[in-house]
PDB file of N, CA and C in Angstrom:
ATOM      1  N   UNK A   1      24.060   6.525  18.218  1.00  0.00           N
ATOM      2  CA  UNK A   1      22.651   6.640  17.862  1.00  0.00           C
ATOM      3  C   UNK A   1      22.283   5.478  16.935  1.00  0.00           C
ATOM      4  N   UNK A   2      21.302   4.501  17.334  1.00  0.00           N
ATOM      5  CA  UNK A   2      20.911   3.665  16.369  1.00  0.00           C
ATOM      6  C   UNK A   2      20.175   4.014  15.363  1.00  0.00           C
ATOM      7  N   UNK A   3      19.452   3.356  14.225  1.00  0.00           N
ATOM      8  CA  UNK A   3      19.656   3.583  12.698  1.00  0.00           C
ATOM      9  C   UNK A   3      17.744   4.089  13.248  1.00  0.00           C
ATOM     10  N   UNK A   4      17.504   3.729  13.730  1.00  0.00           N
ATOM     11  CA  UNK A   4      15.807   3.690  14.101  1.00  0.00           C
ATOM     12  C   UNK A   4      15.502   5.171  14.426  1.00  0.00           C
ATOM     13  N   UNK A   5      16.603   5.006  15.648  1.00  0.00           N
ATOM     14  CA  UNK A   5      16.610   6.860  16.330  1.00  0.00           C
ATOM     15  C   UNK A   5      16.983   7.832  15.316  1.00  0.00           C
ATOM     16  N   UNK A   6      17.598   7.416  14.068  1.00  0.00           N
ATOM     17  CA  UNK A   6      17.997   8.209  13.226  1.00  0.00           C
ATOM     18  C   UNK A   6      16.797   8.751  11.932  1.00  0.00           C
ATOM     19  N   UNK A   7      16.421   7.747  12.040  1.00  0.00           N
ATOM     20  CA  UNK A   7      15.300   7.660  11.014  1.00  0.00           C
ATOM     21  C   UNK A   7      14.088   8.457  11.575  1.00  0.00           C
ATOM     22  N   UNK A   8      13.652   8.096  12.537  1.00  0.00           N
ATOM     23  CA  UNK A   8      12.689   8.844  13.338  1.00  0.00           C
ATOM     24  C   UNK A   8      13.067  10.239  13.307  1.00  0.00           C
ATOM     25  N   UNK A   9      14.431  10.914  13.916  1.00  0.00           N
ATOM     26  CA  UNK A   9      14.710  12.227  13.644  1.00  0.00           C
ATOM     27  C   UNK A   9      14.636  13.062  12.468  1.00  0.00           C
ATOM     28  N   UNK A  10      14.970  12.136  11.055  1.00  0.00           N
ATOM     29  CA  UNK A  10      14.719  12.441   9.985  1.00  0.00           C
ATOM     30  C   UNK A  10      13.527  12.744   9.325  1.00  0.00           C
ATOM     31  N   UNK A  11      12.578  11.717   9.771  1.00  0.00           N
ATOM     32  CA  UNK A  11      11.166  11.565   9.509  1.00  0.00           C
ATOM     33  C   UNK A  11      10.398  12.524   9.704  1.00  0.00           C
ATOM     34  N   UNK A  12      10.659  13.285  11.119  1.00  0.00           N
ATOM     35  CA  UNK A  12       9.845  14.178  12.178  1.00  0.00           C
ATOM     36  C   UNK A  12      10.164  15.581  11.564  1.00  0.00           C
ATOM     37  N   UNK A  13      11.361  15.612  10.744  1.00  0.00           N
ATOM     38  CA  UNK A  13      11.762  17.094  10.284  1.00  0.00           C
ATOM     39  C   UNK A  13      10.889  17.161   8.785  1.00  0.00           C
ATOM     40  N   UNK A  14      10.280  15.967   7.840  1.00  0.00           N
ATOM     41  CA  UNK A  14       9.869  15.929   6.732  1.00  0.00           C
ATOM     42  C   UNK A  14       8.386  16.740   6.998  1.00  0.00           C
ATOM     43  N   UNK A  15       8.075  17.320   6.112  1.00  0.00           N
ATOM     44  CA  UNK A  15       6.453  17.376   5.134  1.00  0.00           C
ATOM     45  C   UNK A  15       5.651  16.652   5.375  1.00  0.00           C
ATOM     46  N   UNK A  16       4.176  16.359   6.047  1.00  0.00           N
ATOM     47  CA  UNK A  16       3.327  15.252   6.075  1.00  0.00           C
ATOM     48  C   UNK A  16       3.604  14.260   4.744  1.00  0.00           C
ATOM     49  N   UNK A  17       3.144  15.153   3.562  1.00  0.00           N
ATOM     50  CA  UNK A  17       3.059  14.347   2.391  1.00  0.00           C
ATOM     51  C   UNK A  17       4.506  13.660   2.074  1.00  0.00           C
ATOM     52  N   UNK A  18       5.203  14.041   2.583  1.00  0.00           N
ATOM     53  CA  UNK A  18       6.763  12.869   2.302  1.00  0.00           C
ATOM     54  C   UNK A  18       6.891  11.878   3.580  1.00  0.00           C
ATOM     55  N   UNK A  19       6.164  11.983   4.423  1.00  0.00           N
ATOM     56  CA  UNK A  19       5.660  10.693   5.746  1.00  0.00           C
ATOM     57  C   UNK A  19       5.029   9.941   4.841  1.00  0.00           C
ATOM     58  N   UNK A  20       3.977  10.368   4.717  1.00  0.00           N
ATOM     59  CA  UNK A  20       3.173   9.485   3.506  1.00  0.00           C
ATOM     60  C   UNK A  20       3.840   9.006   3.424  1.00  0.00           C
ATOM     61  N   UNK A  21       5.169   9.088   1.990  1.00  0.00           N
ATOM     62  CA  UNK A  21       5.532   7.924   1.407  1.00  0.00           C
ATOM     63  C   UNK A  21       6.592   7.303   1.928  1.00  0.00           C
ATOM     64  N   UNK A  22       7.299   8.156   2.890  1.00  0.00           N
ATOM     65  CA  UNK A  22       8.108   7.238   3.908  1.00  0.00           C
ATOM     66  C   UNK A  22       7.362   6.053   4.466  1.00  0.00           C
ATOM     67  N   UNK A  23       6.297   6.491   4.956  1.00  0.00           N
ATOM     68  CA  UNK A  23       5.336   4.872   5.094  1.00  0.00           C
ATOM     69  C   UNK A  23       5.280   3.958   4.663  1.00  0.00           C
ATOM     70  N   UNK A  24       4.601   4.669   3.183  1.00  0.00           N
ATOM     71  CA  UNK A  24       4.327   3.574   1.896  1.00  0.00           C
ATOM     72  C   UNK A  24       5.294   2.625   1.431  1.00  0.00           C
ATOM     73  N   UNK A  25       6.738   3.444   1.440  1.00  0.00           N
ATOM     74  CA  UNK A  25       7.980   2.771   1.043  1.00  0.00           C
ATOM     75  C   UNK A  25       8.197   1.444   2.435  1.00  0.00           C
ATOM     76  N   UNK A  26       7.978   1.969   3.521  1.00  0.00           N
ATOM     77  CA  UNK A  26       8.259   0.799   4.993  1.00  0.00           C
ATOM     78  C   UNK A  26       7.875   0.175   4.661  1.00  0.00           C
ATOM     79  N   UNK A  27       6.224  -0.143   4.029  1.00  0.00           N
ATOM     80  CA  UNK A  27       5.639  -1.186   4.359  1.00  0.00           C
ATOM     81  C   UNK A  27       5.633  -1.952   2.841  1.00  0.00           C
ATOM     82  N   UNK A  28       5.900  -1.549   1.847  1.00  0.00           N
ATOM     83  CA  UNK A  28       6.532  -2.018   0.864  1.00  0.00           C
ATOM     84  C   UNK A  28       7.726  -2.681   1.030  1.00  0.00           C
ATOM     85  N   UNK A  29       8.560  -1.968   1.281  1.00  0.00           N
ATOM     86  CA  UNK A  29      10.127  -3.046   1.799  1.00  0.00           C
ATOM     87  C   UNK A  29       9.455  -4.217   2.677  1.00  0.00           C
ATOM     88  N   UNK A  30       8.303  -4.129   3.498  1.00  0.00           N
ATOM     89  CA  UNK A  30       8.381  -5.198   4.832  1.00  0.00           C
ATOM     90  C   UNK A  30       7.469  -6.461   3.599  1.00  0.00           C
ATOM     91  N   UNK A  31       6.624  -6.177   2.556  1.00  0.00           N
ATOM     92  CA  UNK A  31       6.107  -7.015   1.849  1.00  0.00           C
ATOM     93  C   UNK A  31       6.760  -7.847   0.910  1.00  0.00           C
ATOM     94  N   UNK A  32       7.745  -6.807   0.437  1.00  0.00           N
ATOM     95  CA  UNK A  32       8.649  -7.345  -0.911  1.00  0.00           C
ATOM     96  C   UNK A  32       9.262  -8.859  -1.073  1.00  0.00           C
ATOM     97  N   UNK A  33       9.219  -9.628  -1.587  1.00  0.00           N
ATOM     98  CA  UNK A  33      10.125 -11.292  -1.044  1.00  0.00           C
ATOM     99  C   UNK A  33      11.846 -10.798  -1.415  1.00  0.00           C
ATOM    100  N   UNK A  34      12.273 -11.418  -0.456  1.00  0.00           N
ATOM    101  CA  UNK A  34      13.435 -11.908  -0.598  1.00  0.00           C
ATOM    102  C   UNK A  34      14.046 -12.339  -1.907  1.00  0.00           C
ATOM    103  N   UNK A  35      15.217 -11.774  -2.865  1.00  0.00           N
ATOM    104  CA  UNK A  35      15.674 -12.443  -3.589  1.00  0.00           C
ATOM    105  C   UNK A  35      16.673 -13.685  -3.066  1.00  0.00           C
ATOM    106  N   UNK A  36      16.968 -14.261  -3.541  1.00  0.00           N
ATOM    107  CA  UNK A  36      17.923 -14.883  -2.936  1.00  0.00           C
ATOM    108  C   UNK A  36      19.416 -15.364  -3.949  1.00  0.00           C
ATOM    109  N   UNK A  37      20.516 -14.819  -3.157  1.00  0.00           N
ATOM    110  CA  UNK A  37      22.325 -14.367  -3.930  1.00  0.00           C
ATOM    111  C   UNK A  37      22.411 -15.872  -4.087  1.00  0.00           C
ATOM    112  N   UNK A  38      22.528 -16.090  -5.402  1.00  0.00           N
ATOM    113  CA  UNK A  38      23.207 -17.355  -5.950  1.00  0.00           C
ATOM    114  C   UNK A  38      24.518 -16.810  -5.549  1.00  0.00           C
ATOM    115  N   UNK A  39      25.306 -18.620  -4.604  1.00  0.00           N
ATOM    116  CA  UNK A  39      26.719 -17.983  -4.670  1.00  0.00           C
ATOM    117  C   UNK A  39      27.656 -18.477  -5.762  1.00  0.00           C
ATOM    118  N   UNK A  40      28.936 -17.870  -6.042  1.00  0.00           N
ATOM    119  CA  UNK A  40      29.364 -18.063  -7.081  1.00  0.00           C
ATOM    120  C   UNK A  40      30.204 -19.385  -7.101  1.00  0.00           C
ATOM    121  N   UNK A  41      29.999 -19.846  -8.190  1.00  0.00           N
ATOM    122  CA  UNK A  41      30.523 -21.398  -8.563  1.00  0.00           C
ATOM    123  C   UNK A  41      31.890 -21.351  -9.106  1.00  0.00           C
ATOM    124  N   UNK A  42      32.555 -21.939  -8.551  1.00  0.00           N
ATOM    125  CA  UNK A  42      33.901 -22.373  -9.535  1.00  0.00           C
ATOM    126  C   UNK A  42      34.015 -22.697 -10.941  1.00  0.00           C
ATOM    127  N   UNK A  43      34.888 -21.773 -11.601  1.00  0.00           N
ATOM    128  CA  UNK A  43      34.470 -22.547 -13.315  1.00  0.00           C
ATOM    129  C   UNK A  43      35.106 -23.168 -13.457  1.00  0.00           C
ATOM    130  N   UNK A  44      34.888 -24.093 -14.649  1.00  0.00           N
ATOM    131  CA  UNK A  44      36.064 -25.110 -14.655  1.00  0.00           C
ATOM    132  C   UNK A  44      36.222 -25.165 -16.410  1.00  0.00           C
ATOM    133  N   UNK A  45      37.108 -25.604 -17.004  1.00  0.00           N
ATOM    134  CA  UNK A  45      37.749 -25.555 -18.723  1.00  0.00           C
ATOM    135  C   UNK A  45      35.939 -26.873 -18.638  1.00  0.00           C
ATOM    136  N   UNK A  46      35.986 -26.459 -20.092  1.00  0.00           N
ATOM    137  CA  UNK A  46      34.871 -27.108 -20.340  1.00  0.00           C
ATOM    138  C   UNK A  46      35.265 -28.686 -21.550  1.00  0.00           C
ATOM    139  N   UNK A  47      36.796 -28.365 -21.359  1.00  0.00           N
ATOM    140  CA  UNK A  47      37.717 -29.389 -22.297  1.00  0.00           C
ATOM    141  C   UNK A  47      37.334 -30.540 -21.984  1.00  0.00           C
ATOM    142  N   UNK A  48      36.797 -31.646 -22.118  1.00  0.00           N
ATOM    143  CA  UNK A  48      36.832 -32.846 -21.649  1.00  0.00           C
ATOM    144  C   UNK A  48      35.465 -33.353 -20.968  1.00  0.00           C
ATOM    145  N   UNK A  49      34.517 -32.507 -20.942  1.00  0.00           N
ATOM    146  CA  UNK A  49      33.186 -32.028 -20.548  1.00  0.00           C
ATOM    147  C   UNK A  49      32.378 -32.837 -21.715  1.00  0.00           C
ATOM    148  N   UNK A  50      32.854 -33.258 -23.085  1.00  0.00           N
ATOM    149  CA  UNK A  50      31.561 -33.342 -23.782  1.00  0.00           C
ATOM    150  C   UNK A  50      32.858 -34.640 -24.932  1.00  0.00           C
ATOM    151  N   UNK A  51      32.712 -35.650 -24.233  1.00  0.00           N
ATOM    152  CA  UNK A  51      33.822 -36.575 -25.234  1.00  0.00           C
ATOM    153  C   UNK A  51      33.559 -36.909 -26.737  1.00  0.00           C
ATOM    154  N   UNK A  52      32.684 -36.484 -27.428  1.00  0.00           N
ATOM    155  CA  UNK A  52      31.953 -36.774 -28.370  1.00  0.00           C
ATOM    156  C   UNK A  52      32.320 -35.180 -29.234  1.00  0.00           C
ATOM    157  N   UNK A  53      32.691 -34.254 -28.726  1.00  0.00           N
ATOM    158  CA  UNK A  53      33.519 -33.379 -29.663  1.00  0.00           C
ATOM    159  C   UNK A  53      34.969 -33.228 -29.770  1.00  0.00           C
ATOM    160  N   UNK A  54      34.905 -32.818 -30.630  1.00  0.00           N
ATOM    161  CA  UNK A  54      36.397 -32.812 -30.769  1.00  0.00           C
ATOM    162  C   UNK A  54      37.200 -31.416 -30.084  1.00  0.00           C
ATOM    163  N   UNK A  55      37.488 -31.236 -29.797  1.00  0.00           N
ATOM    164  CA  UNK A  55      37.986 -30.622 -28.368  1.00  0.00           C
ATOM    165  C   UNK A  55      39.849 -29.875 -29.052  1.00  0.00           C
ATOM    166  N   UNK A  56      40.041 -30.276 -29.787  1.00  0.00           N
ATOM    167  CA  UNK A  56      41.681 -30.008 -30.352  1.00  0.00           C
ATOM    168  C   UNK A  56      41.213 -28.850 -30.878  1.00  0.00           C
ATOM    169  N   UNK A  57      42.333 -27.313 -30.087  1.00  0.00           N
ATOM    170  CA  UNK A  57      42.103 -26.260 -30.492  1.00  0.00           C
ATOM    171  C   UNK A  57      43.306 -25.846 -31.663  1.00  0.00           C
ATOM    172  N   UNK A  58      43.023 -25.541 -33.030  1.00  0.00           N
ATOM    173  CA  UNK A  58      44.054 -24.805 -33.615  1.00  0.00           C
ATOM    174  C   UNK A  58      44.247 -22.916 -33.869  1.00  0.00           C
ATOM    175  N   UNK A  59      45.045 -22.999 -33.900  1.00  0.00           N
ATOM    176  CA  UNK A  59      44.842 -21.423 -34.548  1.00  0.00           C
ATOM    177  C   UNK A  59      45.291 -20.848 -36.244  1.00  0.00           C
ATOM    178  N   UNK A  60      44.289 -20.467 -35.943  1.00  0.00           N
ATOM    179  CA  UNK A  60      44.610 -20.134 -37.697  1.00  0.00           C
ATOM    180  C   UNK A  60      45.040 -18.789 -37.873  1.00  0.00           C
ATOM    181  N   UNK A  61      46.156 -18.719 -39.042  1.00  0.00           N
ATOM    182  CA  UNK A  61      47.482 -17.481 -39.146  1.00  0.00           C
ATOM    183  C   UNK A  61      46.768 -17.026 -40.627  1.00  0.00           C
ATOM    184  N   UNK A  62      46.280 -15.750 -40.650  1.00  0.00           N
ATOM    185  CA  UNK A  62      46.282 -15.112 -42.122  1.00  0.00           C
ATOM    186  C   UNK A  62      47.660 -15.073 -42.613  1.00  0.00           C
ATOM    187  N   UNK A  63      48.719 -14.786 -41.877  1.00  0.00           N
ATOM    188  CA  UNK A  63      50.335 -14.744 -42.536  1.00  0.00           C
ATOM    189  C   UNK A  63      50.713 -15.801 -42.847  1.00  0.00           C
ATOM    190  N   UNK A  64      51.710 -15.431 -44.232  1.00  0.00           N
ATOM    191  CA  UNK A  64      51.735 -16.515 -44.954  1.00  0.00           C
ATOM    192  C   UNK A  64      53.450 -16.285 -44.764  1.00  0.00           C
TER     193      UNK A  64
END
């Protein structure tokens, strides 16, 4: 059964007033824009990215 034939069966068993907004919602989805999926970028160390800082990581020990 395709998703259409399914929907229609569903539709036909609802309440006028929940057609209504089964409508309202269709033609809302058919207006809405498109977002569009940034795809994801490779990260990369940002070490060496900016030569003008100083870039040498230390760590500092409270123990003495």
């Amino acid at each position: 059964m395709t998703a259409t034939a399914m929907l229609m069966r569903e539709i036909e068993t609802l309440p006028e007033e929940s057609v209504a907004e089964v409508l309202d919602f269709a033609l809302f989805l058919r207006t809405r824009k498109k977002i569009k999926v940034l795809k994801k970028t490779e990260r990369q160390s940002m070490f060496g990215a900016f030569p003008g800082i100083n870039t040498t990581v230390e760590r500092e020990d409270d123990r003495v």
